[in-house]
C-alpha atoms as a PDB file:
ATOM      1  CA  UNK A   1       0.000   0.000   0.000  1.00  0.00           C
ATOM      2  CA  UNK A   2       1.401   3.643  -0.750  1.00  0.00           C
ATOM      3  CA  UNK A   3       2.274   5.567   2.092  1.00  0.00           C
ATOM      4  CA  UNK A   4      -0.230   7.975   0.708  1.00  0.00           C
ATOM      5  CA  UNK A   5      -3.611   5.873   0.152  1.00  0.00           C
ATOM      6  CA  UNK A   6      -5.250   7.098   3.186  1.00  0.00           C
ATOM      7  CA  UNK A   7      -4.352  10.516   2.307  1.00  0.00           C
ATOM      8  CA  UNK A   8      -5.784  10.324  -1.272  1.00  0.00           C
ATOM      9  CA  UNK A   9      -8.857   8.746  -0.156  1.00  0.00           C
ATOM     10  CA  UNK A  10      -9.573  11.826   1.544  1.00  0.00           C
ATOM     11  CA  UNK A  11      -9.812  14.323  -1.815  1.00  0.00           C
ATOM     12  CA  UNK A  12     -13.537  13.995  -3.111  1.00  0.00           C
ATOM     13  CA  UNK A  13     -12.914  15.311  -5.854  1.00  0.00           C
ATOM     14  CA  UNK A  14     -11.787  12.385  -8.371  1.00  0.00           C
ATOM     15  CA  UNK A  15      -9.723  15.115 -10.737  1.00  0.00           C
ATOM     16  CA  UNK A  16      -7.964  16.532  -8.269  1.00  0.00           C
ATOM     17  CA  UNK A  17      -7.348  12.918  -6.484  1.00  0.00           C
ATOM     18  CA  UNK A  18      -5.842  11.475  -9.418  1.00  0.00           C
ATOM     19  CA  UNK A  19      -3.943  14.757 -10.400  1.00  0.00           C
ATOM     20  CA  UNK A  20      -2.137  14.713  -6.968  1.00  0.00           C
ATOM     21  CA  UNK A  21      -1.430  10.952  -6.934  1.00  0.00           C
ATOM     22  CA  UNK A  22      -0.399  11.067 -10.396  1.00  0.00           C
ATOM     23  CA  UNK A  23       2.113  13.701  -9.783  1.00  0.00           C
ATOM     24  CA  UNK A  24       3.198  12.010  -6.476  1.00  0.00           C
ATOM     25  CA  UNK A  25       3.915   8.518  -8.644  1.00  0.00           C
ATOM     26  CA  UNK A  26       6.065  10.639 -10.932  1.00  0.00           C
ATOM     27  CA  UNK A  27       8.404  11.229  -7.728  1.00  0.00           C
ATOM     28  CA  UNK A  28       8.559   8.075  -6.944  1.00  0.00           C
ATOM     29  CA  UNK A  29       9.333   6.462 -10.043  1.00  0.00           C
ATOM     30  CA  UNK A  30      11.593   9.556 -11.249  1.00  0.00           C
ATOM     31  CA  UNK A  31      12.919   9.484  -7.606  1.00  0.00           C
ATOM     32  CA  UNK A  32      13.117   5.923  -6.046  1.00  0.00           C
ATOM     33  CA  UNK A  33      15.331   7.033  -3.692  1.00  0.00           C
ATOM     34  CA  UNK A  34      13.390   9.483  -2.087  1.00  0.00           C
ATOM     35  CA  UNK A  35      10.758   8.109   0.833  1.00  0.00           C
ATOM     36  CA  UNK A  36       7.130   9.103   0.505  1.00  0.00           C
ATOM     37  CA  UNK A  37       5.209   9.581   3.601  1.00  0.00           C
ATOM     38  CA  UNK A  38       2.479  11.871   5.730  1.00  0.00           C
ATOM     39  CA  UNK A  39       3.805  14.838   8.185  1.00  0.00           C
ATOM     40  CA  UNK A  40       2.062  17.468   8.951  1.00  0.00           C
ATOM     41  CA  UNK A  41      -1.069  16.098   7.489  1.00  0.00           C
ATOM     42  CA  UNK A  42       0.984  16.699   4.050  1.00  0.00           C
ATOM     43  CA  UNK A  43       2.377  14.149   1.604  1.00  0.00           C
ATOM     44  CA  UNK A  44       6.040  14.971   1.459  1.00  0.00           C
ATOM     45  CA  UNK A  45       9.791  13.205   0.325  1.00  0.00           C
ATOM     46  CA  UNK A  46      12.880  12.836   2.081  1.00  0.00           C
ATOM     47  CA  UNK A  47      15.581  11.354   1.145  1.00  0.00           C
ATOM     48  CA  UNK A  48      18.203   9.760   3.862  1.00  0.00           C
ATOM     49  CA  UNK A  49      15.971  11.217   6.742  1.00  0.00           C
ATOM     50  CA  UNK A  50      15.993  15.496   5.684  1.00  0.00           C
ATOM     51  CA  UNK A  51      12.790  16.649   4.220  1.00  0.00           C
ATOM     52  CA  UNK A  52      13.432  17.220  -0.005  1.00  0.00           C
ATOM     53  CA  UNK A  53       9.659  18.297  -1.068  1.00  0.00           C
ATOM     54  CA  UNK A  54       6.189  18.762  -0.205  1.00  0.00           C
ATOM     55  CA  UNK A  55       2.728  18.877  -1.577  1.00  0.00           C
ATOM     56  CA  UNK A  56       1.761  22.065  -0.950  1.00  0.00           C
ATOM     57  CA  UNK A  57       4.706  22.627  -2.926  1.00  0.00           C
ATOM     58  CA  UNK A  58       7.340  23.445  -0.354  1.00  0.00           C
ATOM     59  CA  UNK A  59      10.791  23.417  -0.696  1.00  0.00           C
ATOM     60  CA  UNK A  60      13.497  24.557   1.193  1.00  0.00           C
ATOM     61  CA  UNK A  61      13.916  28.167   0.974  1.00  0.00           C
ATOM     62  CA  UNK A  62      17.108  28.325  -0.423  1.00  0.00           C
ATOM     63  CA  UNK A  63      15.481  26.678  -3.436  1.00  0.00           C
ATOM     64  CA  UNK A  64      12.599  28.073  -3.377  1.00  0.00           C
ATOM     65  CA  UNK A  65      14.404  31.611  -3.832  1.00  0.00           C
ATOM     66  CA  UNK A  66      15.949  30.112  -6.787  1.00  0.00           C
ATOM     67  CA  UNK A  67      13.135  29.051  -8.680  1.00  0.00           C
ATOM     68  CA  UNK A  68      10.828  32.168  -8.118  1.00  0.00           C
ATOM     69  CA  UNK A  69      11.346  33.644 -11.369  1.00  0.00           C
ATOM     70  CA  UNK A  70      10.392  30.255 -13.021  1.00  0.00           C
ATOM     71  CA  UNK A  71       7.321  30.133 -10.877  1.00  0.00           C
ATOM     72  CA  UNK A  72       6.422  34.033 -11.913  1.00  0.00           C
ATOM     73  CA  UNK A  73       7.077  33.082 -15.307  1.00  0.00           C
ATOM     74  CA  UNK A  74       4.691  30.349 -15.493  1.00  0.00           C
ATOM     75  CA  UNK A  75       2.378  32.215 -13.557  1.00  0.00           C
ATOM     76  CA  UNK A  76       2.230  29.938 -10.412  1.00  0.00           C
ATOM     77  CA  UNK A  77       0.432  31.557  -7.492  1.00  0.00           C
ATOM     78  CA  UNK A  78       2.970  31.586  -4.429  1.00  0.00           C
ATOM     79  CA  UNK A  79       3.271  32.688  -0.939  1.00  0.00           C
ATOM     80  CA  UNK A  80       6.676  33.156   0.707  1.00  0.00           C
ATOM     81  CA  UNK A  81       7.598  29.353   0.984  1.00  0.00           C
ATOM     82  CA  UNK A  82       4.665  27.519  -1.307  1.00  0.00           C
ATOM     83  CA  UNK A  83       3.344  27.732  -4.426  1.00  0.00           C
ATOM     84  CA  UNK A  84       0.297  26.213  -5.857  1.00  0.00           C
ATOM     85  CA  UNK A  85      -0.211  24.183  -9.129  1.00  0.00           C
ATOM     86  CA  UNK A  86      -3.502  24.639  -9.916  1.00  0.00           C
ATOM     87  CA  UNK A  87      -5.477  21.498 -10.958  1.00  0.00           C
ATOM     88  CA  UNK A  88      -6.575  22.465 -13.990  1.00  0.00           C
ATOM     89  CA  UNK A  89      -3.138  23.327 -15.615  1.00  0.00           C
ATOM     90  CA  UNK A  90      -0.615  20.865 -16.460  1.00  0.00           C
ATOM     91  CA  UNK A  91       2.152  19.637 -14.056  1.00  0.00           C
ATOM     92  CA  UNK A  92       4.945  21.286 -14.482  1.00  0.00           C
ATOM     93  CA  UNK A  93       7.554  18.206 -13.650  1.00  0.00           C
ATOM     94  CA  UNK A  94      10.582  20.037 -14.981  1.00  0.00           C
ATOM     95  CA  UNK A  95      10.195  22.381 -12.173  1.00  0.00           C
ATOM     96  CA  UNK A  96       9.779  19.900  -9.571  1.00  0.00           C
ATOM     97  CA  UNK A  97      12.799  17.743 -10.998  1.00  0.00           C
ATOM     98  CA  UNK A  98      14.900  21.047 -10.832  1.00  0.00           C
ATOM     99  CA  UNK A  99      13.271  21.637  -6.794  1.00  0.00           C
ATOM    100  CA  UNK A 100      14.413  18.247  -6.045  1.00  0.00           C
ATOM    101  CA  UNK A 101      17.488  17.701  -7.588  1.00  0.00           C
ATOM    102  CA  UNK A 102      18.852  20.929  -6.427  1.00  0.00           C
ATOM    103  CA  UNK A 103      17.363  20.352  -2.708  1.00  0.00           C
ATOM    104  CA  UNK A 104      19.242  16.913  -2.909  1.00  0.00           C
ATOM    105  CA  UNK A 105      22.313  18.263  -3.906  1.00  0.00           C
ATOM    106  CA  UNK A 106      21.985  21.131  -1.068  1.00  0.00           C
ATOM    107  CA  UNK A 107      21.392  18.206   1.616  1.00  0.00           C
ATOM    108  CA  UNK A 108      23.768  15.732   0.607  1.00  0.00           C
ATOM    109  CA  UNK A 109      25.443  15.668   3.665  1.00  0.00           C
ATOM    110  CA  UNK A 110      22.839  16.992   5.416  1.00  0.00           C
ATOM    111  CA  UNK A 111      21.455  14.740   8.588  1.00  0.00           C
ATOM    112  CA  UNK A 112      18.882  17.532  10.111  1.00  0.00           C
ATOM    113  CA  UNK A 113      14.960  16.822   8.782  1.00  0.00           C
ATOM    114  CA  UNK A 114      15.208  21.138   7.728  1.00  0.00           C
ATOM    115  CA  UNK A 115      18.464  23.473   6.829  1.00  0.00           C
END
């Protein structure tokens, strides 16, 4: 069972459901490194025990600052830490595989769950 069934169950609404586990099975099959599970009542992925991503897209903010004008250009609504894919627009997965990637380089030899 996925770490996030209970989760999913949850969302009534069936499009945003499978949106959200679809885009959660693309981190774990681009990412099979990275552990999916439930904190803070959010799905999220670490990878060797320090947090990498959550849904709410959060990353770390060191990342997050780096991204910003990629999330302004595609018109992402964000807050100071988050931003929000809207579920009727496509998933942007070359963002998120340029959030994770350069959160897992940033924590390689990181052992603390945040920086």
């Amino acid at each position: 069972m996925s770490p996030f069934s209970e989760y999913l169950a949850k969302i009534d609404n069936p499009a945003h459901r499978d949106q959200l586990a679809s885009v959660l099975d693309w981190v774990s099959t681009t990412y099979p490194q990275l552990v999916g599970q439930i904190k803070w009542n959010r799905p999220m992925f670490t990878d060797h025990g320090t947090f990498i991503i959550s849904f709410t897209v959060g990353p770390e903010p060191q990342v997050f600052a780096a991204v910003l004008p990629k999330l302004e250009q595609l018109g992402l609504e964000h807050g100071k830490k988050t931003f929000q894919i809207p579920f009727d627009a496509p998933v942007p997965t070359d963002l998120l595989a340029t959030i994770i990637e350069q959160t897992m380089t940033l924590k390689q030899d990181v052992s603390s769950f945040w920086l």
